[in-house]
N, C-alpha and C. Protein backbone atom coordinates (compact mmCIF):
# COMPACT_ATOMS: atom_id res chain seq x y z
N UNK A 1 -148.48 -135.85 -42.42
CA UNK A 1 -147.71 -136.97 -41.95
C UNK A 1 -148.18 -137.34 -40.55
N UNK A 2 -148.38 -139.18 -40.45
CA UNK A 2 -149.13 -139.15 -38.99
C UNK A 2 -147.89 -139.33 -38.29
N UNK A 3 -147.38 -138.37 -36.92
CA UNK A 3 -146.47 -138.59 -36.47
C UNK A 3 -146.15 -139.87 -36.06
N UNK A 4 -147.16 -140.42 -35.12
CA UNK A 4 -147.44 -141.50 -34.12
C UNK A 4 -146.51 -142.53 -35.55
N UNK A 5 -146.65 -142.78 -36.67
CA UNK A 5 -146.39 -143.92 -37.16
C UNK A 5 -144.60 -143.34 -37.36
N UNK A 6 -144.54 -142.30 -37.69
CA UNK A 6 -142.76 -141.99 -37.54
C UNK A 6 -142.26 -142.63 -37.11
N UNK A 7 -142.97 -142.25 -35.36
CA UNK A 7 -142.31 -142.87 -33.79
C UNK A 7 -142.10 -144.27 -33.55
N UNK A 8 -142.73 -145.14 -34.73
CA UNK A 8 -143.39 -146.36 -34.46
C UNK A 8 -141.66 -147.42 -34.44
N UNK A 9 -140.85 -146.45 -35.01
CA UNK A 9 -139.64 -147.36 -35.45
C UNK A 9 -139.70 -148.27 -36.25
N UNK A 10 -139.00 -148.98 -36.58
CA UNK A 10 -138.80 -150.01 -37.56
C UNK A 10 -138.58 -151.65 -37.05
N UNK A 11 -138.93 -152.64 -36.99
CA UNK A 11 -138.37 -154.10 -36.23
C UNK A 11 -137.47 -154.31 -36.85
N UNK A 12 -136.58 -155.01 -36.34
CA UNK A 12 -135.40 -155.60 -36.81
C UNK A 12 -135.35 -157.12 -37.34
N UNK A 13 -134.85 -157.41 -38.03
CA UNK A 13 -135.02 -158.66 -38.28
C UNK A 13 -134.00 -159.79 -37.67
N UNK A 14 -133.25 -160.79 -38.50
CA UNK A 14 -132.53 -161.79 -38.07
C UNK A 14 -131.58 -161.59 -39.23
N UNK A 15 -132.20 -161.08 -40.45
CA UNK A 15 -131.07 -160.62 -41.77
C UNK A 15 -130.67 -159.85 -41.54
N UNK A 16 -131.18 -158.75 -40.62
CA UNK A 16 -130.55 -157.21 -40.49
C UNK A 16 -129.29 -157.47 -39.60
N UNK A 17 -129.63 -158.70 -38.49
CA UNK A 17 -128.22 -158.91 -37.61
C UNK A 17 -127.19 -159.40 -38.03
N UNK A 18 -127.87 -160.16 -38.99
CA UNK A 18 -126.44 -161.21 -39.51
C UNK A 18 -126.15 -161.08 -40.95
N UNK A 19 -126.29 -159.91 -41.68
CA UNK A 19 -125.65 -158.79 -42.52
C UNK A 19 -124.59 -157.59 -41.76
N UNK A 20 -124.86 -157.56 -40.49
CA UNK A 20 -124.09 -156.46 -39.79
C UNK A 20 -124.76 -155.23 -40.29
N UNK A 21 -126.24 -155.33 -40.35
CA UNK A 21 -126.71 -153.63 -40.71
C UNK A 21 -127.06 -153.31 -39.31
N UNK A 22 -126.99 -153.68 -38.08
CA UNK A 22 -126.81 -153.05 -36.74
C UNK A 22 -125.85 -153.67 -36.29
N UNK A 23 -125.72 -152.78 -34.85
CA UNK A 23 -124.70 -152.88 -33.97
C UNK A 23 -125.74 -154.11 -32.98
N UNK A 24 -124.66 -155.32 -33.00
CA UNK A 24 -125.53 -156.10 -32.06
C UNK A 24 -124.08 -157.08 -31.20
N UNK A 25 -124.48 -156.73 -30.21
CA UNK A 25 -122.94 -157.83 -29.01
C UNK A 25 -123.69 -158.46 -28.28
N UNK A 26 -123.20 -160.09 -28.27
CA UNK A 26 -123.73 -160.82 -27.29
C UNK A 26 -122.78 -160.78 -25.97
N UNK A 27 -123.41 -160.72 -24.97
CA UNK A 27 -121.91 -160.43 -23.77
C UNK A 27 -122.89 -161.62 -22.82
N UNK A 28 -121.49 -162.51 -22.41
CA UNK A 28 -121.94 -163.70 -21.08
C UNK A 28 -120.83 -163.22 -20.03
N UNK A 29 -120.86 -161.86 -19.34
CA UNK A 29 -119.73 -161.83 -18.28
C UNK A 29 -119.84 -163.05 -17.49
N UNK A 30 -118.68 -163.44 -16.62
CA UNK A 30 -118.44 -163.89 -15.80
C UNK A 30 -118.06 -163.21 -14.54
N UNK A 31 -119.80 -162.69 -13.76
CA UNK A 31 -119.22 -161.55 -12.86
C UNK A 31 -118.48 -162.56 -11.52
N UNK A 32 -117.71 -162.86 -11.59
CA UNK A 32 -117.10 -163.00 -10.36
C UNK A 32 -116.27 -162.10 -9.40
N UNK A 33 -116.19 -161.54 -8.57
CA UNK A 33 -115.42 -160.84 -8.10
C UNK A 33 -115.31 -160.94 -6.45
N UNK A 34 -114.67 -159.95 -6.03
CA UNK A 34 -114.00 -160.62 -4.28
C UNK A 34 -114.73 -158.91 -4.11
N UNK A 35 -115.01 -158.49 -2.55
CA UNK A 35 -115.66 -157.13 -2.07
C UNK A 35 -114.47 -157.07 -0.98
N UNK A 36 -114.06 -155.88 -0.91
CA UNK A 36 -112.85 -155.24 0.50
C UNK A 36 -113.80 -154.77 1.44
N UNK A 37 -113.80 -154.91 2.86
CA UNK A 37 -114.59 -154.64 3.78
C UNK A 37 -114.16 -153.29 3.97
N UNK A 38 -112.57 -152.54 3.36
CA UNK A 38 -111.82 -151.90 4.49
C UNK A 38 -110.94 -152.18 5.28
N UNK A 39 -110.30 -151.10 5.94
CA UNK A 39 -109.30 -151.83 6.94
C UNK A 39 -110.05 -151.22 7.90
N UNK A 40 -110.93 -150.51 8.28
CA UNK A 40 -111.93 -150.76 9.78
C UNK A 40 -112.70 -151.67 9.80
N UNK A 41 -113.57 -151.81 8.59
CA UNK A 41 -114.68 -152.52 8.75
C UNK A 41 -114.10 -154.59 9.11
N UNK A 42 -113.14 -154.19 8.28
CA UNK A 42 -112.55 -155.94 8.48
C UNK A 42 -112.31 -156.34 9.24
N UNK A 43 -111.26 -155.17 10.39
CA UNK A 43 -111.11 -155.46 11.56
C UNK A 43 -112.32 -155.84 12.61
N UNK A 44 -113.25 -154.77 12.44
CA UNK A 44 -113.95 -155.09 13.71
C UNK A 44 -114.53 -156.50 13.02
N UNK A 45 -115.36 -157.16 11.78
CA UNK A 45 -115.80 -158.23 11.55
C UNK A 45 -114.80 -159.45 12.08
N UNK A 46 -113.51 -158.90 11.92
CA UNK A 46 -112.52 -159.74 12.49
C UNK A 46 -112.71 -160.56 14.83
N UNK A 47 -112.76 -159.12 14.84
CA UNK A 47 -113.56 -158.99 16.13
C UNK A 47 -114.43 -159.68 17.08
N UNK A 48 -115.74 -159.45 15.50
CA UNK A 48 -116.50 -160.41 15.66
C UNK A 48 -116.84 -161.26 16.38
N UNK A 49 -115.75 -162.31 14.59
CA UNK A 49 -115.63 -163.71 14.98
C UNK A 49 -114.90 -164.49 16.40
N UNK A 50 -114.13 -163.44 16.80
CA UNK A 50 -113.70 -163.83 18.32
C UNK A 50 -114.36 -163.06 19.45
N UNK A 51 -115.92 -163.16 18.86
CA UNK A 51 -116.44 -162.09 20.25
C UNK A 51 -116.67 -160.90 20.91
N UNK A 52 -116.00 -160.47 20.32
CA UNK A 52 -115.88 -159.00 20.77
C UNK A 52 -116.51 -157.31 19.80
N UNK A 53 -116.90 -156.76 20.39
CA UNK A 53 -117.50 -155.61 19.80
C UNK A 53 -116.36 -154.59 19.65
N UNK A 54 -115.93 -153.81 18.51
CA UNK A 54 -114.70 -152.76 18.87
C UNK A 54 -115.27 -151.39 17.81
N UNK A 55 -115.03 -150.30 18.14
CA UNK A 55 -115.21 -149.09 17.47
C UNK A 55 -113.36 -148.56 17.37
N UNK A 56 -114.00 -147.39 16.70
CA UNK A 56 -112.69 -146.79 16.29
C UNK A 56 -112.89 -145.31 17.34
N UNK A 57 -112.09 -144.54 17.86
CA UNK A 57 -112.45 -143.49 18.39
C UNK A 57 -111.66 -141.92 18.07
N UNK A 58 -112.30 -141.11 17.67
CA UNK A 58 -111.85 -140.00 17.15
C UNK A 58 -110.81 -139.32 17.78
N UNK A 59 -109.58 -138.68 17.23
CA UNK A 59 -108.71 -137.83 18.17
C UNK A 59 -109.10 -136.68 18.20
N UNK A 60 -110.29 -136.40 17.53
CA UNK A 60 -110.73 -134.89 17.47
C UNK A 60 -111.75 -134.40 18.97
N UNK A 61 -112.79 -134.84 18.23
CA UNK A 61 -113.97 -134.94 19.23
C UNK A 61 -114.10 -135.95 20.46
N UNK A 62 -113.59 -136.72 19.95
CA UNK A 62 -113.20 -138.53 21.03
C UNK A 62 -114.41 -139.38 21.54
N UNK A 63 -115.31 -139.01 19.91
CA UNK A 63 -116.52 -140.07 19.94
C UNK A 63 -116.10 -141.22 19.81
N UNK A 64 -116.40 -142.29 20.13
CA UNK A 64 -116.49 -143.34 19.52
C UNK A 64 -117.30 -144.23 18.25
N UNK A 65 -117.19 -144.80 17.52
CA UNK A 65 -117.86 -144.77 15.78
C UNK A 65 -118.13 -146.50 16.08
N UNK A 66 -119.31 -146.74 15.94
CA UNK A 66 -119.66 -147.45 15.52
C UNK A 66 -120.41 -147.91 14.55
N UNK A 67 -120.71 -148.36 13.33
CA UNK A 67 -118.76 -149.70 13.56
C UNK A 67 -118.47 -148.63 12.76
N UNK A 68 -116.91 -148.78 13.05
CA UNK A 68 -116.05 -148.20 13.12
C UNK A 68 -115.60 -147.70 11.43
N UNK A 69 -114.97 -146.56 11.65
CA UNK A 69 -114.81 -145.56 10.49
C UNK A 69 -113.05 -145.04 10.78
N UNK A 70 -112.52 -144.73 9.32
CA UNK A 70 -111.14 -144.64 9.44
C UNK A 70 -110.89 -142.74 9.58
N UNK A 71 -112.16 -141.95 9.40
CA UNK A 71 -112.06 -140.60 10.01
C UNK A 71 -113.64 -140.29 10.63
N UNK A 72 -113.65 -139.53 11.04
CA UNK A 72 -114.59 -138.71 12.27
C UNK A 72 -115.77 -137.62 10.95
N UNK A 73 -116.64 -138.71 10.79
CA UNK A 73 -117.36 -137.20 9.53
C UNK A 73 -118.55 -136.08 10.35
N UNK A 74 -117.70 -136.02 11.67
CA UNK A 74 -118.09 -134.70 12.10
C UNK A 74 -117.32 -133.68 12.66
N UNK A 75 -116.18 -134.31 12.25
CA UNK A 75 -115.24 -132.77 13.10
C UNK A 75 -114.14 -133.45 11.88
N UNK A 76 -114.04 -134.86 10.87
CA UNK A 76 -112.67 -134.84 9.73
C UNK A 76 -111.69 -135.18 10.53
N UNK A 77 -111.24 -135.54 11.72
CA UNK A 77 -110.23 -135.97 12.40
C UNK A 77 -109.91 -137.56 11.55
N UNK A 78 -108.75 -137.80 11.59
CA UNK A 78 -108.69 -139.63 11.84
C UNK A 78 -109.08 -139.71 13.00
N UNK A 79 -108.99 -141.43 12.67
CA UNK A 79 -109.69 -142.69 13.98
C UNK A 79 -108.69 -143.09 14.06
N UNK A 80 -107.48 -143.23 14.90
CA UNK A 80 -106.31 -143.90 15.01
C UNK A 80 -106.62 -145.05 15.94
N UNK A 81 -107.34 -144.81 16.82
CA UNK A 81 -107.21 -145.23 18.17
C UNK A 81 -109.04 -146.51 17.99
N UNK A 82 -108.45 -147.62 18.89
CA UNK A 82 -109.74 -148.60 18.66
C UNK A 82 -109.97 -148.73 20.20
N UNK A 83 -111.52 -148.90 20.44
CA UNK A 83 -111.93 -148.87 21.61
C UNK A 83 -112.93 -150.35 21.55
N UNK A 84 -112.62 -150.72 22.61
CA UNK A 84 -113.63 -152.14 23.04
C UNK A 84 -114.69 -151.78 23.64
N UNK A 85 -115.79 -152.16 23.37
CA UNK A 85 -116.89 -151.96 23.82
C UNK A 85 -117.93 -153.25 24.11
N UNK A 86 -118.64 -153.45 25.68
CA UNK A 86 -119.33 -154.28 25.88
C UNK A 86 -119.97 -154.68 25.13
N UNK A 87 -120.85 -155.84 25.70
CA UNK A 87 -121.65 -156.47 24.70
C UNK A 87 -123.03 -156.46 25.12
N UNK A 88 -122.73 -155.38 26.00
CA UNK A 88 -124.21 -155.02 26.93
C UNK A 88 -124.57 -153.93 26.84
N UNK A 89 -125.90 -153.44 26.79
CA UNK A 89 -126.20 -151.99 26.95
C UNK A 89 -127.88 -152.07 27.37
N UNK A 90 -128.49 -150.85 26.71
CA UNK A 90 -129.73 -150.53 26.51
C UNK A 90 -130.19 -150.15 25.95
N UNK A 91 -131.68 -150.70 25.87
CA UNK A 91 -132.03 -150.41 24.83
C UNK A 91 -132.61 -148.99 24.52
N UNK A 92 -132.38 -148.19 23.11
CA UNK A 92 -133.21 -146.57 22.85
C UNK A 92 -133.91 -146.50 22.27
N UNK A 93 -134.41 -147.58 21.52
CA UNK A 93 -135.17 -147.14 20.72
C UNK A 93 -135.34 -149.06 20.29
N UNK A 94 -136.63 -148.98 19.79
CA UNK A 94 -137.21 -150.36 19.33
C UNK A 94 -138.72 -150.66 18.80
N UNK A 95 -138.80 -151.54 18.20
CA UNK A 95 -140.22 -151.43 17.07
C UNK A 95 -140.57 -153.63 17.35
N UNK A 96 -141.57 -153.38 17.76
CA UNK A 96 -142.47 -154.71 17.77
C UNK A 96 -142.90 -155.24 16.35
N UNK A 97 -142.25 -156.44 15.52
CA UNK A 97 -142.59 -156.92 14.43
C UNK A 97 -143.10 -157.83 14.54
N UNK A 98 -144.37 -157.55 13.31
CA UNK A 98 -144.72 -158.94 13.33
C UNK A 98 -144.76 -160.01 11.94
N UNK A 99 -143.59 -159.02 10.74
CA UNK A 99 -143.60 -159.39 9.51
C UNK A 99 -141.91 -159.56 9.30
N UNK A 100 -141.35 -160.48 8.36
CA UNK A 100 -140.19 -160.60 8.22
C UNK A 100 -139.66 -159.69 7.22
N UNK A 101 -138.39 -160.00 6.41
CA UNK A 101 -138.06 -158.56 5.19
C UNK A 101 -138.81 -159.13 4.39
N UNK A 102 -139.23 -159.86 4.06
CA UNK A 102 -139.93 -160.49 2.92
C UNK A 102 -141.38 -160.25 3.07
N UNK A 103 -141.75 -159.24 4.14
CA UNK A 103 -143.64 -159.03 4.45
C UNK A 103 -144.17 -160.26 4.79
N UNK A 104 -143.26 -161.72 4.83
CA UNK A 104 -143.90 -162.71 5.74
C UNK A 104 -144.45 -162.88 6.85
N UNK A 105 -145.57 -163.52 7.17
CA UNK A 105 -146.33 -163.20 8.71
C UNK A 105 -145.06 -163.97 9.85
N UNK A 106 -145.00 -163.33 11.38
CA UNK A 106 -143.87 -164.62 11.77
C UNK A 106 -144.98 -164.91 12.69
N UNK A 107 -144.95 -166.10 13.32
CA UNK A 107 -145.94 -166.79 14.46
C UNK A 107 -145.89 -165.89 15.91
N UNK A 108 -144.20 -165.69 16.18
CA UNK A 108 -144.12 -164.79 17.22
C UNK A 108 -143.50 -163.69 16.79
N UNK A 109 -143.95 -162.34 17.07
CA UNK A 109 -143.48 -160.92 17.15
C UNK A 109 -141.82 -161.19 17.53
N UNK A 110 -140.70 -160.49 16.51
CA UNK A 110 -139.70 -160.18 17.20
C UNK A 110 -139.59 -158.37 17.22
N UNK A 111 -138.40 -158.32 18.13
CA UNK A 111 -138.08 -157.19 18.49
C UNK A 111 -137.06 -156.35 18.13
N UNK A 112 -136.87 -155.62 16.99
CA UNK A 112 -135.64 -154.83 16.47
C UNK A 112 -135.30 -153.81 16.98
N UNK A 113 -133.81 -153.54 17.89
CA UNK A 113 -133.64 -152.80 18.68
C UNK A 113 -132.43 -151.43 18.32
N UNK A 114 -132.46 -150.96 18.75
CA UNK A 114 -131.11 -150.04 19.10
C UNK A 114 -130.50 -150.04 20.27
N UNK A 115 -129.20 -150.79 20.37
CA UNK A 115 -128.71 -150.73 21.80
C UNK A 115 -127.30 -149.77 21.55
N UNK A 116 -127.74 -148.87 22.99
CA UNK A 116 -126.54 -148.16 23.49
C UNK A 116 -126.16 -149.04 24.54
N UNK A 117 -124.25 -149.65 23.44
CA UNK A 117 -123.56 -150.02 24.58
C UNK A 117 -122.69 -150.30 25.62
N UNK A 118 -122.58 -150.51 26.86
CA UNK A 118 -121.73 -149.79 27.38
C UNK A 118 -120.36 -149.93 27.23
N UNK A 119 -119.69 -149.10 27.96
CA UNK A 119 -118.18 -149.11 26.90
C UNK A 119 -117.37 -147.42 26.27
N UNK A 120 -118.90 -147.47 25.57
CA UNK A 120 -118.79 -146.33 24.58
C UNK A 120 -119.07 -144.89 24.96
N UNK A 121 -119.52 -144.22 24.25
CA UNK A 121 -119.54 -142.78 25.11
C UNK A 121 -121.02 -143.14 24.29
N UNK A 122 -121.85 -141.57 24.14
CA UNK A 122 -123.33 -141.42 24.06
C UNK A 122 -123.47 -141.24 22.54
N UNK A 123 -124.07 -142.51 21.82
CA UNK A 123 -124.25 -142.70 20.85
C UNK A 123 -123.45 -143.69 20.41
N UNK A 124 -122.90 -144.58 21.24
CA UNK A 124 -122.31 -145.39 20.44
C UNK A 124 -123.48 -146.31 20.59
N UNK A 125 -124.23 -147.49 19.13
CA UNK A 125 -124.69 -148.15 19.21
C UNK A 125 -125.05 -148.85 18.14
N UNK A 126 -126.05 -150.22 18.63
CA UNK A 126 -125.56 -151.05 17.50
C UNK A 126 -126.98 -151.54 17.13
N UNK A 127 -127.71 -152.08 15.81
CA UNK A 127 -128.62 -152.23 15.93
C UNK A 127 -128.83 -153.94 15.28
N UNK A 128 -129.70 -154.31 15.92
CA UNK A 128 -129.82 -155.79 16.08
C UNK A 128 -131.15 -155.98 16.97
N UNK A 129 -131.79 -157.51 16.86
CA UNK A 129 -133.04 -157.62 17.62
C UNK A 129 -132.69 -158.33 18.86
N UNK A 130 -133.89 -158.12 20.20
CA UNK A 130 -133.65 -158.36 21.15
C UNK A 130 -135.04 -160.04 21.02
N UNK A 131 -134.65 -161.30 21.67
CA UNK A 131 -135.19 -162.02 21.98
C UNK A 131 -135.48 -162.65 23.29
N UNK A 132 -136.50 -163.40 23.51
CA UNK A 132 -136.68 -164.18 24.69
C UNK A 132 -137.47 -163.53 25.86
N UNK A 133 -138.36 -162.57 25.16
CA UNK A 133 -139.68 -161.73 26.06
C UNK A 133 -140.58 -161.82 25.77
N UNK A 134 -141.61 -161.04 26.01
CA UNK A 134 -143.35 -161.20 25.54
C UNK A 134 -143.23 -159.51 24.96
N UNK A 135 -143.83 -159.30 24.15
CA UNK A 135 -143.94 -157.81 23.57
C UNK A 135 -144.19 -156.69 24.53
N UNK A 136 -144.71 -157.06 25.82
CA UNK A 136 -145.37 -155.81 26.86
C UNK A 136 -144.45 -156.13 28.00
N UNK A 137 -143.13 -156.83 27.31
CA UNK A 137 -141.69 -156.73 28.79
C UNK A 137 -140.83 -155.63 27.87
N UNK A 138 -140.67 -155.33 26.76
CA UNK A 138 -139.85 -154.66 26.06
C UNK A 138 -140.05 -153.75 26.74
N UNK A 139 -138.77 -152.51 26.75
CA UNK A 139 -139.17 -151.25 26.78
C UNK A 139 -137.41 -150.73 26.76
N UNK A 140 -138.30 -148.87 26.75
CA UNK A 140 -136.41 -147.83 26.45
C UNK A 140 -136.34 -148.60 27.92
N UNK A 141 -134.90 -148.61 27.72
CA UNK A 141 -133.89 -148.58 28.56
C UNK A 141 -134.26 -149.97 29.47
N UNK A 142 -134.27 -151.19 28.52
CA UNK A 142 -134.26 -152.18 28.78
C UNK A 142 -132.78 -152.79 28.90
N UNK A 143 -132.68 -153.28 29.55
CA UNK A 143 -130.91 -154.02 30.50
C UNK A 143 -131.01 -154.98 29.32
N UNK A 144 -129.81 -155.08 28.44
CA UNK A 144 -129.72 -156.41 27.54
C UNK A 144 -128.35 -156.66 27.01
N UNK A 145 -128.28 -157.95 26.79
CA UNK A 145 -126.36 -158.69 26.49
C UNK A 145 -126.50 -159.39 25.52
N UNK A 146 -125.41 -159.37 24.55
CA UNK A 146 -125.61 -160.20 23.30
C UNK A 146 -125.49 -161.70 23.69
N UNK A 147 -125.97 -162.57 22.53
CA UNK A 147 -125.73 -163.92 22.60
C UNK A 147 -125.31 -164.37 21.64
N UNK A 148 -123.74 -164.76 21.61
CA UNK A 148 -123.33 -165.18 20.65
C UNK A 148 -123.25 -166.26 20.45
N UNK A 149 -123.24 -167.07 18.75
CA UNK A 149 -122.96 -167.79 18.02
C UNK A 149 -121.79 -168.43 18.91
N UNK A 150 -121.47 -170.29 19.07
CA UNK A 150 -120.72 -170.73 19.19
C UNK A 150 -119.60 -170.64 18.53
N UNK A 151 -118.26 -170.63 19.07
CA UNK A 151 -117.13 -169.75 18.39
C UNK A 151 -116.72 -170.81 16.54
N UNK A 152 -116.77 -171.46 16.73
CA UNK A 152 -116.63 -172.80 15.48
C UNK A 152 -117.89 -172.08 15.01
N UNK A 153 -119.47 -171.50 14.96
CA UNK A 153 -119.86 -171.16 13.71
C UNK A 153 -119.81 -169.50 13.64
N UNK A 154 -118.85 -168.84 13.89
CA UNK A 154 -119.26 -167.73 14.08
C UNK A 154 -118.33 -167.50 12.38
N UNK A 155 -118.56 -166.52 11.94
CA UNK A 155 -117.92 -166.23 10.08
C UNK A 155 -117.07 -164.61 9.98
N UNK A 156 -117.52 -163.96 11.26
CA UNK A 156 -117.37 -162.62 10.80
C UNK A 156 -118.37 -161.89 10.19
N UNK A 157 -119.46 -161.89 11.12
CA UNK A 157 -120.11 -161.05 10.31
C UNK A 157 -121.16 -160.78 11.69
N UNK A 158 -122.09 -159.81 11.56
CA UNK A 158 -122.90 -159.63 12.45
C UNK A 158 -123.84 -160.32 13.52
N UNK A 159 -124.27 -161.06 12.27
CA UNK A 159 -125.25 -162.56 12.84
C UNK A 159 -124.27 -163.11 13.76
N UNK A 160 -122.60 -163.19 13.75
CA UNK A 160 -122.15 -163.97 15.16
C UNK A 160 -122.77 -163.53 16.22
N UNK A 161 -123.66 -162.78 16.54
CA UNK A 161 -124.59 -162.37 17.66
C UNK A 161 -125.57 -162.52 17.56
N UNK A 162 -126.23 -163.87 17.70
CA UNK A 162 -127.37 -164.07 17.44
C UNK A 162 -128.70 -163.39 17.60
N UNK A 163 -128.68 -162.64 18.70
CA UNK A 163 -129.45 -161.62 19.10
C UNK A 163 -129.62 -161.18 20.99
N UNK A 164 -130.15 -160.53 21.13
CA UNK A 164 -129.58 -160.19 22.33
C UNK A 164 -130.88 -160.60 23.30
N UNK A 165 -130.62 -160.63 24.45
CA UNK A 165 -131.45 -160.87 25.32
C UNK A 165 -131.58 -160.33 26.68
N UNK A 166 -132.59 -160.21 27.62
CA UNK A 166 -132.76 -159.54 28.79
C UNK A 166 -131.64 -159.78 29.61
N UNK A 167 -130.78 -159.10 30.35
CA UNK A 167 -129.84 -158.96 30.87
C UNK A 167 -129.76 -159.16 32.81
């Protein structure tokens, strides 16, 4: 017996479906559905949209979480307590691009950053790109302040900070 033709299965036809000799379902969901941010995450998006940066801060350890978390997943405490945090910091860390998410070429290099900012204790930070330099002004512990979105287009969401700039 040649196995290979065993394996080969059988095709199905259009009589086999519409005899009911298989199992066959046509399905058209209608995925619609709504996503919960949370009750931290909503808040601070809430935040946001009026400007402002906020973390949650641990009663355990008394880090501050950014963005913000409803317990501490390094010591398991709750976050009861919300802390405001500037819209300024520095920069720790950052990478010179010159391709978009899509591997598109861009004309000018931007700059994707990590800012520690102030406000917070050590490690609070947020990551977002820095604009309005030449690639050989960047550097750690570059002075920089967000720039936000005019308050009428801002949505709640990250992009209300358009990106940050030399300080």
């Amino acid at each position: 017996m040649d196995m290979n033709k065993t394996l080969a299965g059988t095709a199905l036809s259009e009589k086999d479906i519409k005899d009911g000799n298989v199992l066959y379902t046509e399905w058209n969901p209608r995925a619609m559905y709504a996503w919960d941010a949370g009750v931290a995450m909503s808040r601070f998006l809430r935040e946001l949209k009026n400007g402002r940066i906020i973390g949650t801060q641990c009663q355990g350890c008394r880090r501050i979480m950014l963005p913000p978390r409803k317990f501490c997943e390094l010591c398991y405490q709750p976050t009861e307590e919300w802390a405001e945090i500037e819209d300024k910091g520095s920069v720790r860390t950052f990478c010179i691009t010159h391709v978009r998410w899509d591997a598109s070429r861009v004309k000018e290099p931007f700059f994707p950053v990590v800012v520690d900012l102030d406000g917070g204790k050590k490690g609070t930070a947020l990551c977002h790109v820095v604009k309005g330099m030449a690639p050989e002004e960047i550097k750690v512990g570059l002075r920089v302040k967000a720039l936000w979105k005019p308050r009428a287009q801002r949505i709640g969401a990250i992009t209300d900070i358009e990106y940050f700039i030399p300080e």
